[in-house]
PDB file of N, CA and C in Angstrom:
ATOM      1  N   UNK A   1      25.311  31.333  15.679  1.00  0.00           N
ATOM      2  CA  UNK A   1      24.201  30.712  16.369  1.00  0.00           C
ATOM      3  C   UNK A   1      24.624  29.325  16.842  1.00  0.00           C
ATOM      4  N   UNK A   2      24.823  28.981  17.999  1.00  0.00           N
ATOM      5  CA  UNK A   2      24.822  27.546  18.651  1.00  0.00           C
ATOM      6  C   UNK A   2      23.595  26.545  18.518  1.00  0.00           C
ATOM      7  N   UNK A   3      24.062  25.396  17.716  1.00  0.00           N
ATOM      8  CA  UNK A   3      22.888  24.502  17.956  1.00  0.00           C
ATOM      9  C   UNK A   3      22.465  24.009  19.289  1.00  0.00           C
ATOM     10  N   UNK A   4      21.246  23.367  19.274  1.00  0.00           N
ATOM     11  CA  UNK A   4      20.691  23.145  20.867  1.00  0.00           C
ATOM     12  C   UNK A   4      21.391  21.477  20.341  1.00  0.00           C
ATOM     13  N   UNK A   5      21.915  20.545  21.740  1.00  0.00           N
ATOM     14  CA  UNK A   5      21.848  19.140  21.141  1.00  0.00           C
ATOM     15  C   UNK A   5      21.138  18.592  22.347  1.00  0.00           C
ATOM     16  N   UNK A   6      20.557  17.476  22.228  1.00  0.00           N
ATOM     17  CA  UNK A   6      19.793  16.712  22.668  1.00  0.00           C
ATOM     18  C   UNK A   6      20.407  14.914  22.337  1.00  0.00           C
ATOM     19  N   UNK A   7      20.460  14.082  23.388  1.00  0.00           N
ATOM     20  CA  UNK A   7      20.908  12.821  23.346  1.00  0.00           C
ATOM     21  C   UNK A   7      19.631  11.909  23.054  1.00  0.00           C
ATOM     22  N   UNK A   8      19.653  11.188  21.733  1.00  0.00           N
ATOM     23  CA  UNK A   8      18.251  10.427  21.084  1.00  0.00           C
ATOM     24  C   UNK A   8      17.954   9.318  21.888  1.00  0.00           C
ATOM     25  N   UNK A   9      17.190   8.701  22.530  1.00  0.00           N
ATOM     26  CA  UNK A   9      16.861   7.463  23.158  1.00  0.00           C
ATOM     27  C   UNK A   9      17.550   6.517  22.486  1.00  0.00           C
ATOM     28  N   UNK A  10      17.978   6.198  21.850  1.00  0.00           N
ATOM     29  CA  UNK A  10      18.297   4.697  21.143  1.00  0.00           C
ATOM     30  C   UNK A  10      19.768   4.787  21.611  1.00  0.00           C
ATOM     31  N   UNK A  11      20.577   5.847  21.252  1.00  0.00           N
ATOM     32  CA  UNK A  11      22.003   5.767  20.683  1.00  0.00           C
ATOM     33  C   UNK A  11      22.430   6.814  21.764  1.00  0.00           C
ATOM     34  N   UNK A  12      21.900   7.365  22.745  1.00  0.00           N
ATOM     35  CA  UNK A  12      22.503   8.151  23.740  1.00  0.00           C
ATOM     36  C   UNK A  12      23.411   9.059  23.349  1.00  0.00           C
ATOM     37  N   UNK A  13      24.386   9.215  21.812  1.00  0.00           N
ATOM     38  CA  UNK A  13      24.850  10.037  21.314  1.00  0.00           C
ATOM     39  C   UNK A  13      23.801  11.534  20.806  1.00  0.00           C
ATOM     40  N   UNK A  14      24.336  12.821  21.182  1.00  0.00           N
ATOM     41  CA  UNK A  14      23.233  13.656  21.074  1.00  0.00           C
ATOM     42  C   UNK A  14      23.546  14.365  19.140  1.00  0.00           C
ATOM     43  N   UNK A  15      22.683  14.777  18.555  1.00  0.00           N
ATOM     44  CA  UNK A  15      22.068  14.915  17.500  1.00  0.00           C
ATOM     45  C   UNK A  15      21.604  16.736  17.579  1.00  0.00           C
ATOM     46  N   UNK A  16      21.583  17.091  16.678  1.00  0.00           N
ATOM     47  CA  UNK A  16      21.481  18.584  16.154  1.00  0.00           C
ATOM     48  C   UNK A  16      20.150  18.557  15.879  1.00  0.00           C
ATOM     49  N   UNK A  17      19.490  20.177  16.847  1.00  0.00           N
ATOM     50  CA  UNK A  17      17.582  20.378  16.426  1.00  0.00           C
ATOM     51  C   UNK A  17      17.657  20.425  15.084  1.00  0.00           C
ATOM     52  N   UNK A  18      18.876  21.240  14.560  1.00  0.00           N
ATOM     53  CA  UNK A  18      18.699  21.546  12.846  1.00  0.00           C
ATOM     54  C   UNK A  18      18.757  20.732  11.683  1.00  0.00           C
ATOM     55  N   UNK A  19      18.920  19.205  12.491  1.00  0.00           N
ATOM     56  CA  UNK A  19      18.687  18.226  11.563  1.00  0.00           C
ATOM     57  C   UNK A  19      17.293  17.617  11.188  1.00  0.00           C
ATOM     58  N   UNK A  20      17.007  17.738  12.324  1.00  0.00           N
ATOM     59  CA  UNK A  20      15.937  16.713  12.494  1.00  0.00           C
ATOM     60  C   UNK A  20      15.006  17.685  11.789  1.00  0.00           C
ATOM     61  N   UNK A  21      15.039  19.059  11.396  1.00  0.00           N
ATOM     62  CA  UNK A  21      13.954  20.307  11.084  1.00  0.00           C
ATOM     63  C   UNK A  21      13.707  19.882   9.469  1.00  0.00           C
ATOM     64  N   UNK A  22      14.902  19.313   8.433  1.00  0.00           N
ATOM     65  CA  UNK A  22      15.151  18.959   7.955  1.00  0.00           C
ATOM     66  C   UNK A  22      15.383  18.021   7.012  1.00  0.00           C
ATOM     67  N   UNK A  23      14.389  16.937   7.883  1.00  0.00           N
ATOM     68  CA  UNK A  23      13.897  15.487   7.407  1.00  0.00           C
ATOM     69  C   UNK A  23      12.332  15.684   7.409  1.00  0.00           C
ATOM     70  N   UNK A  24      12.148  15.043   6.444  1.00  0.00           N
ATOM     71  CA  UNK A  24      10.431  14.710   6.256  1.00  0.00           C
ATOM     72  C   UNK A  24       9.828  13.799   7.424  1.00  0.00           C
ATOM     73  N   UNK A  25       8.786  14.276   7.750  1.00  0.00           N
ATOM     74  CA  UNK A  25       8.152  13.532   8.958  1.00  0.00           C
ATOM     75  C   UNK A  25       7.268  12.330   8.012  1.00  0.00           C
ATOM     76  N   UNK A  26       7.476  11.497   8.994  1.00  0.00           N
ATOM     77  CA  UNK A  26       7.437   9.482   8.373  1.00  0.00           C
ATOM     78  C   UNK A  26       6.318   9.400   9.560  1.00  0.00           C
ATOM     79  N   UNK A  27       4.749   9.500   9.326  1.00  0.00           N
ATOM     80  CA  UNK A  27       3.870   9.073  10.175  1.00  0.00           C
ATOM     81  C   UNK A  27       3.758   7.507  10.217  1.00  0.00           C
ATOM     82  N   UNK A  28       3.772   7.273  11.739  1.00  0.00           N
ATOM     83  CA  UNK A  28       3.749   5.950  11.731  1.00  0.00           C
ATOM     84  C   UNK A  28       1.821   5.866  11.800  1.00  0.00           C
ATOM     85  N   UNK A  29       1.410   4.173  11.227  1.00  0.00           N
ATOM     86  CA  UNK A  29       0.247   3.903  11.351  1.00  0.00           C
ATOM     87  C   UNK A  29       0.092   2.621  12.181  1.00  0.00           C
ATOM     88  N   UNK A  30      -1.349   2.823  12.530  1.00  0.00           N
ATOM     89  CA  UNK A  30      -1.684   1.586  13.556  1.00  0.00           C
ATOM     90  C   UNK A  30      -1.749   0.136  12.310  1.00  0.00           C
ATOM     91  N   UNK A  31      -1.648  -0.765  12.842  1.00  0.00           N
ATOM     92  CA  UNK A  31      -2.090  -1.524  12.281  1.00  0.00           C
ATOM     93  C   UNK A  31      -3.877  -1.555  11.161  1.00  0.00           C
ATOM     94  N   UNK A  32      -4.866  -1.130  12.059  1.00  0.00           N
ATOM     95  CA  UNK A  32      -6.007  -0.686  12.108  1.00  0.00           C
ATOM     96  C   UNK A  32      -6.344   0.250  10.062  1.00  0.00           C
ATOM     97  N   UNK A  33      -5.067   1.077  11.233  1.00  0.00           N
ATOM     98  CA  UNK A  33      -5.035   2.467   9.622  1.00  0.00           C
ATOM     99  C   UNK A  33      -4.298   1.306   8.151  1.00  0.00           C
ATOM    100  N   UNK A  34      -3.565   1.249   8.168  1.00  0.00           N
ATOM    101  CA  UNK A  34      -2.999   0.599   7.622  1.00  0.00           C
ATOM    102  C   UNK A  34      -3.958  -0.878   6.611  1.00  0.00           C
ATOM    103  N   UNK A  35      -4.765  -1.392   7.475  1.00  0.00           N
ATOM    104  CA  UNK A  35      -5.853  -2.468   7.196  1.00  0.00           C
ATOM    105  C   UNK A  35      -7.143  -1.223   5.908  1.00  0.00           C
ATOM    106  N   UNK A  36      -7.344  -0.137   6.716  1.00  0.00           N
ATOM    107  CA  UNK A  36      -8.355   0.698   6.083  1.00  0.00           C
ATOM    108  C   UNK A  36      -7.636   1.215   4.676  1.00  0.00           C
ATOM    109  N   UNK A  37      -6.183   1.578   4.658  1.00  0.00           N
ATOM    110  CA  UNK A  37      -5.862   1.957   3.749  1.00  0.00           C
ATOM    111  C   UNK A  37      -5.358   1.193   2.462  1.00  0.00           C
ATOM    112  N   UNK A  38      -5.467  -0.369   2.669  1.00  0.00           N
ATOM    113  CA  UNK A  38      -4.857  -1.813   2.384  1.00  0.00           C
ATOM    114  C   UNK A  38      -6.828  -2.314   1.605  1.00  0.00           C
ATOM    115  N   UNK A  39      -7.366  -1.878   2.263  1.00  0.00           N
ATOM    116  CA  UNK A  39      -9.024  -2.496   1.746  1.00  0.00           C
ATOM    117  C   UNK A  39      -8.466  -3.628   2.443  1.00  0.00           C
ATOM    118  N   UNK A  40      -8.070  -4.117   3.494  1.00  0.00           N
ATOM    119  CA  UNK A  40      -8.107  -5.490   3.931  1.00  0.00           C
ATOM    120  C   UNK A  40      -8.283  -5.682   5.275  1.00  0.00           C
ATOM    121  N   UNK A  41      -8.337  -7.122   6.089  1.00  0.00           N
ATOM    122  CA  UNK A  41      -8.826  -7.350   7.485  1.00  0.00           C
ATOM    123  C   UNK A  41      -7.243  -7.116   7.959  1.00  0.00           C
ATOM    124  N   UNK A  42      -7.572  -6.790   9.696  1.00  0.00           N
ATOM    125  CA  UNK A  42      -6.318  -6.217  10.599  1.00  0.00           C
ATOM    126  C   UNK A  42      -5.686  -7.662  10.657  1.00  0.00           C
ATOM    127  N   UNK A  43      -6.411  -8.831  10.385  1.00  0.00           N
ATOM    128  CA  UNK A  43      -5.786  -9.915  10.746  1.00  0.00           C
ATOM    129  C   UNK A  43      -4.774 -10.602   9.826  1.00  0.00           C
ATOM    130  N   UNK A  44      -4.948  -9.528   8.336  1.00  0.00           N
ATOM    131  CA  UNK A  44      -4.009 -10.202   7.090  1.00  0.00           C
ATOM    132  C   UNK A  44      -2.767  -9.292   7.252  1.00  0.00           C
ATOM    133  N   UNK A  45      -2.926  -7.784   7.966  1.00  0.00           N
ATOM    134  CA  UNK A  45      -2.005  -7.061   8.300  1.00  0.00           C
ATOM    135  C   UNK A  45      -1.085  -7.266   9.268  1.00  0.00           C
ATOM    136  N   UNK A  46      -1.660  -8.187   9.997  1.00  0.00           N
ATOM    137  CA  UNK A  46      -0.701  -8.664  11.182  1.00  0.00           C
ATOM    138  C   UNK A  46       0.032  -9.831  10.696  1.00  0.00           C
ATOM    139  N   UNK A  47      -0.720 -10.753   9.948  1.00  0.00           N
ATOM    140  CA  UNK A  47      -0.130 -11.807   8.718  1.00  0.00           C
ATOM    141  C   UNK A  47       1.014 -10.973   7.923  1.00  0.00           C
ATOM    142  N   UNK A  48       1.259 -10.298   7.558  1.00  0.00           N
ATOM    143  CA  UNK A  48       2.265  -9.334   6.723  1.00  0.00           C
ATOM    144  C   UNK A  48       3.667  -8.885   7.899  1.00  0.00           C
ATOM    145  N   UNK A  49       2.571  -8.446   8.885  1.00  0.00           N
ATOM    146  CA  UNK A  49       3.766  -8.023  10.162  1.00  0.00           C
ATOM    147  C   UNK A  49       4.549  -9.255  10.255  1.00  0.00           C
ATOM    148  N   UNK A  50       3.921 -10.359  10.602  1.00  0.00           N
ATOM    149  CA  UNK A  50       4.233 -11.675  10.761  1.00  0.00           C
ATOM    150  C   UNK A  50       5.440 -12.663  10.614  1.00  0.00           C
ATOM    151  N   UNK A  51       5.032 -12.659   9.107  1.00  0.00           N
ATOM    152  CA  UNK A  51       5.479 -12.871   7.624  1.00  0.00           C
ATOM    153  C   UNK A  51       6.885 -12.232   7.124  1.00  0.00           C
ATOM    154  N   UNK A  52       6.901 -10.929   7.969  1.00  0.00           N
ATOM    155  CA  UNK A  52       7.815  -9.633   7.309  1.00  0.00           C
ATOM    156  C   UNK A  52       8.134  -9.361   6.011  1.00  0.00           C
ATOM    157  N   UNK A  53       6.757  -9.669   5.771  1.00  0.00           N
ATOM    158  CA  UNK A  53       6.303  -8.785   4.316  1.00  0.00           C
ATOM    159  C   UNK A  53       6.541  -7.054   4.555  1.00  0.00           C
ATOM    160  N   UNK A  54       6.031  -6.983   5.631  1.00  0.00           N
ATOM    161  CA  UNK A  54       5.448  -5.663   5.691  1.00  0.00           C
ATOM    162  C   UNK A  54       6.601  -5.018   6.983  1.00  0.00           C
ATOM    163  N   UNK A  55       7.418  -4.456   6.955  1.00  0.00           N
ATOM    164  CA  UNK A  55       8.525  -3.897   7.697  1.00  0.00           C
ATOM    165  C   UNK A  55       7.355  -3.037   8.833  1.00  0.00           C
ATOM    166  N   UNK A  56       7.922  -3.007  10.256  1.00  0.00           N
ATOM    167  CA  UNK A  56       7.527  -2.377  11.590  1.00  0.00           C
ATOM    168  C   UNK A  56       8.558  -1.720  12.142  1.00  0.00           C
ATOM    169  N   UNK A  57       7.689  -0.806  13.232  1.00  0.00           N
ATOM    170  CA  UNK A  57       9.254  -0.419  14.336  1.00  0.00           C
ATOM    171  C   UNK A  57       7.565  -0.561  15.493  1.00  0.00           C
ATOM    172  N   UNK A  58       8.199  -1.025  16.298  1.00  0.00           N
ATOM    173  CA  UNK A  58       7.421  -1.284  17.784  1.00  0.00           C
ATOM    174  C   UNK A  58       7.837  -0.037  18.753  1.00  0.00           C
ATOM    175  N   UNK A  59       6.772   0.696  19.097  1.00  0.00           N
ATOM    176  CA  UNK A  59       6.145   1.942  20.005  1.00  0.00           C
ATOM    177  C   UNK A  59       5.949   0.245  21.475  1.00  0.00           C
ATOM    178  N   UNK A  60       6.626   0.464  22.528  1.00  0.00           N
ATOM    179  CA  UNK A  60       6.459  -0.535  23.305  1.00  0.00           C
ATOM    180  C   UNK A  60       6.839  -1.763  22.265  1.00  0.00           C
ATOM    181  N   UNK A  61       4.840  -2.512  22.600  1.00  0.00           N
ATOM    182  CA  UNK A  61       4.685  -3.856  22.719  1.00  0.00           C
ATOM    183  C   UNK A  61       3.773  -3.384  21.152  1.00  0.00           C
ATOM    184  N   UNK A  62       3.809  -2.383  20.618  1.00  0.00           N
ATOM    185  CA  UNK A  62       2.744  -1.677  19.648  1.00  0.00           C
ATOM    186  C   UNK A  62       3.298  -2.147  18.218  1.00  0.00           C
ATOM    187  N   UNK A  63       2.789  -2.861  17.794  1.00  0.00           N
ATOM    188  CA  UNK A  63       4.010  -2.651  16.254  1.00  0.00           C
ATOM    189  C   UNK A  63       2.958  -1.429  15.361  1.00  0.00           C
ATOM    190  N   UNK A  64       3.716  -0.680  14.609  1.00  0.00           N
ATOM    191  CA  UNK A  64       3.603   0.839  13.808  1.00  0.00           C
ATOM    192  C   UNK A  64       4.648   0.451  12.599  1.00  0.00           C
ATOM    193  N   UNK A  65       3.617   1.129  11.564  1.00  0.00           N
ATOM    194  CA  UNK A  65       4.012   0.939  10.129  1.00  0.00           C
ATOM    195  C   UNK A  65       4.170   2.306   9.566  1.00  0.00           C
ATOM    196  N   UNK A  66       5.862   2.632   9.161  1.00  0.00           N
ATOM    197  CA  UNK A  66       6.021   4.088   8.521  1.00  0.00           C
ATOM    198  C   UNK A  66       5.177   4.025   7.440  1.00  0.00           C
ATOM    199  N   UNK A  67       4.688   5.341   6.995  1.00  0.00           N
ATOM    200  CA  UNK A  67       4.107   5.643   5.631  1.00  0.00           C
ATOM    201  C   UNK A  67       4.720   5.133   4.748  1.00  0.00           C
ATOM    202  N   UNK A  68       6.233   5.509   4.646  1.00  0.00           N
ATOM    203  CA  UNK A  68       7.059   5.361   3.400  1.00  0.00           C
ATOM    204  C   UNK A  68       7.326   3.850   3.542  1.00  0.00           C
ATOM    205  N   UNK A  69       7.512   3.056   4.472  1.00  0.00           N
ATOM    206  CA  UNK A  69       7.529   1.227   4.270  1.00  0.00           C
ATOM    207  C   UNK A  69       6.266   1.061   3.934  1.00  0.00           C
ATOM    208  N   UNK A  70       5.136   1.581   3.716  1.00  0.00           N
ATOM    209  CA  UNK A  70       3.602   1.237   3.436  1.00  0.00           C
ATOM    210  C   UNK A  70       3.829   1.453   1.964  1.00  0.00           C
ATOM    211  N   UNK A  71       4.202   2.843   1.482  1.00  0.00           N
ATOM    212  CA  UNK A  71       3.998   3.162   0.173  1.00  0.00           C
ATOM    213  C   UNK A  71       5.324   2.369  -0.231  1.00  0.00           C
ATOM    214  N   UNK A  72       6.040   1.704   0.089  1.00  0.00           N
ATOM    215  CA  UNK A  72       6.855   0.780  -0.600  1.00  0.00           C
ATOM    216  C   UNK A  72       6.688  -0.851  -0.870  1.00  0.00           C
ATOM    217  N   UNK A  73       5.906  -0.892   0.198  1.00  0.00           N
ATOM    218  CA  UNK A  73       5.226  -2.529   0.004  1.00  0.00           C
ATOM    219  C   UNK A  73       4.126  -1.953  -0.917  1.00  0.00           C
ATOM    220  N   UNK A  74       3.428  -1.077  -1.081  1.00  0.00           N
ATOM    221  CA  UNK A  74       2.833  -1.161  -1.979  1.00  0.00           C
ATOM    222  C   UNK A  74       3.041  -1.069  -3.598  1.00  0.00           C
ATOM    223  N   UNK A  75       4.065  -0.413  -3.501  1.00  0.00           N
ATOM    224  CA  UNK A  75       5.216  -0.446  -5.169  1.00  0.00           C
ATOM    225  C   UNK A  75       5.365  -1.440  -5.580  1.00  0.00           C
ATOM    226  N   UNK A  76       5.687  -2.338  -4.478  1.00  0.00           N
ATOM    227  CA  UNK A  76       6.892  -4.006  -4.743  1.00  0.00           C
ATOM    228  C   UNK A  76       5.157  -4.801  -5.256  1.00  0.00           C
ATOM    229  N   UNK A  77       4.209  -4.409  -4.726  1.00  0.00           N
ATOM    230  CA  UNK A  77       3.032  -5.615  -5.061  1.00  0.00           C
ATOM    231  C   UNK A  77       2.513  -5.073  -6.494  1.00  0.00           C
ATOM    232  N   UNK A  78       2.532  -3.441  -7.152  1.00  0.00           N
ATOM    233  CA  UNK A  78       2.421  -3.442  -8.090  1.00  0.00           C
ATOM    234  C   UNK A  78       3.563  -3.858  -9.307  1.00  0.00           C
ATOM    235  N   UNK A  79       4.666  -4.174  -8.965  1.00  0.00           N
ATOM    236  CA  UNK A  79       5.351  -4.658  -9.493  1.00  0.00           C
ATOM    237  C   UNK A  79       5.811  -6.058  -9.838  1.00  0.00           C
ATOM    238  N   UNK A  80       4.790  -6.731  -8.329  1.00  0.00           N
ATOM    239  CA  UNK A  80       4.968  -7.911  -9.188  1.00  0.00           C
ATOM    240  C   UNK A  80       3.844  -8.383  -9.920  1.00  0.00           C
ATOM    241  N   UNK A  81       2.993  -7.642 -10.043  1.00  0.00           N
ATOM    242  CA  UNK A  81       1.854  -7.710 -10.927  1.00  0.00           C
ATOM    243  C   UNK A  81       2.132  -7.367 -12.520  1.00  0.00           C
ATOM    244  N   UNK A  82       3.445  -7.016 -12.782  1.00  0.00           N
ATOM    245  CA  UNK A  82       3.380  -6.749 -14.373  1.00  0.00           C
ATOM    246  C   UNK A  82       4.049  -7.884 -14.967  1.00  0.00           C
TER     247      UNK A  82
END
């Protein structure tokens, strides 16, 4: 069976469908989601973006927060709580 390849936007080097089938999908969140799921205002979340407390990847001009950098800033704050 021949893989299909496809060249990724970033790195113009092309990449295997059968990889990518393979990795866990990392939903990015709005700022917005992120505030709702935080119990806090969009304006302390953008303070975090800010700050680079809180790791981004920018969609455009959009900054977006992976799940897994969410559920990891949230580890590091229960941790420094002990």
């Amino acid at each position: 069976m021949q893989r299909t390849q496809f060249p990724t936007p970033l790195s113009k080097s092309p990449i295997a469908i059968d990889s990518l089938a393979s990795q866990p999908v990392d939903w990015l969140l709005t700022p917005d989601e992120v505030a709702k799921r935080l119990s806090v205002s969009r304006s302390m979340v953008y303070k975090l973006i800010r700050t680079r407390v809180l790791p981004v990847v920018y969609v455009g001009r959009l900054p977006r927060v992976g799940e897994t950098e969410l559920a990891t800033f949230i580890g590091r704050q229960r941790e420094g709580d002990r």
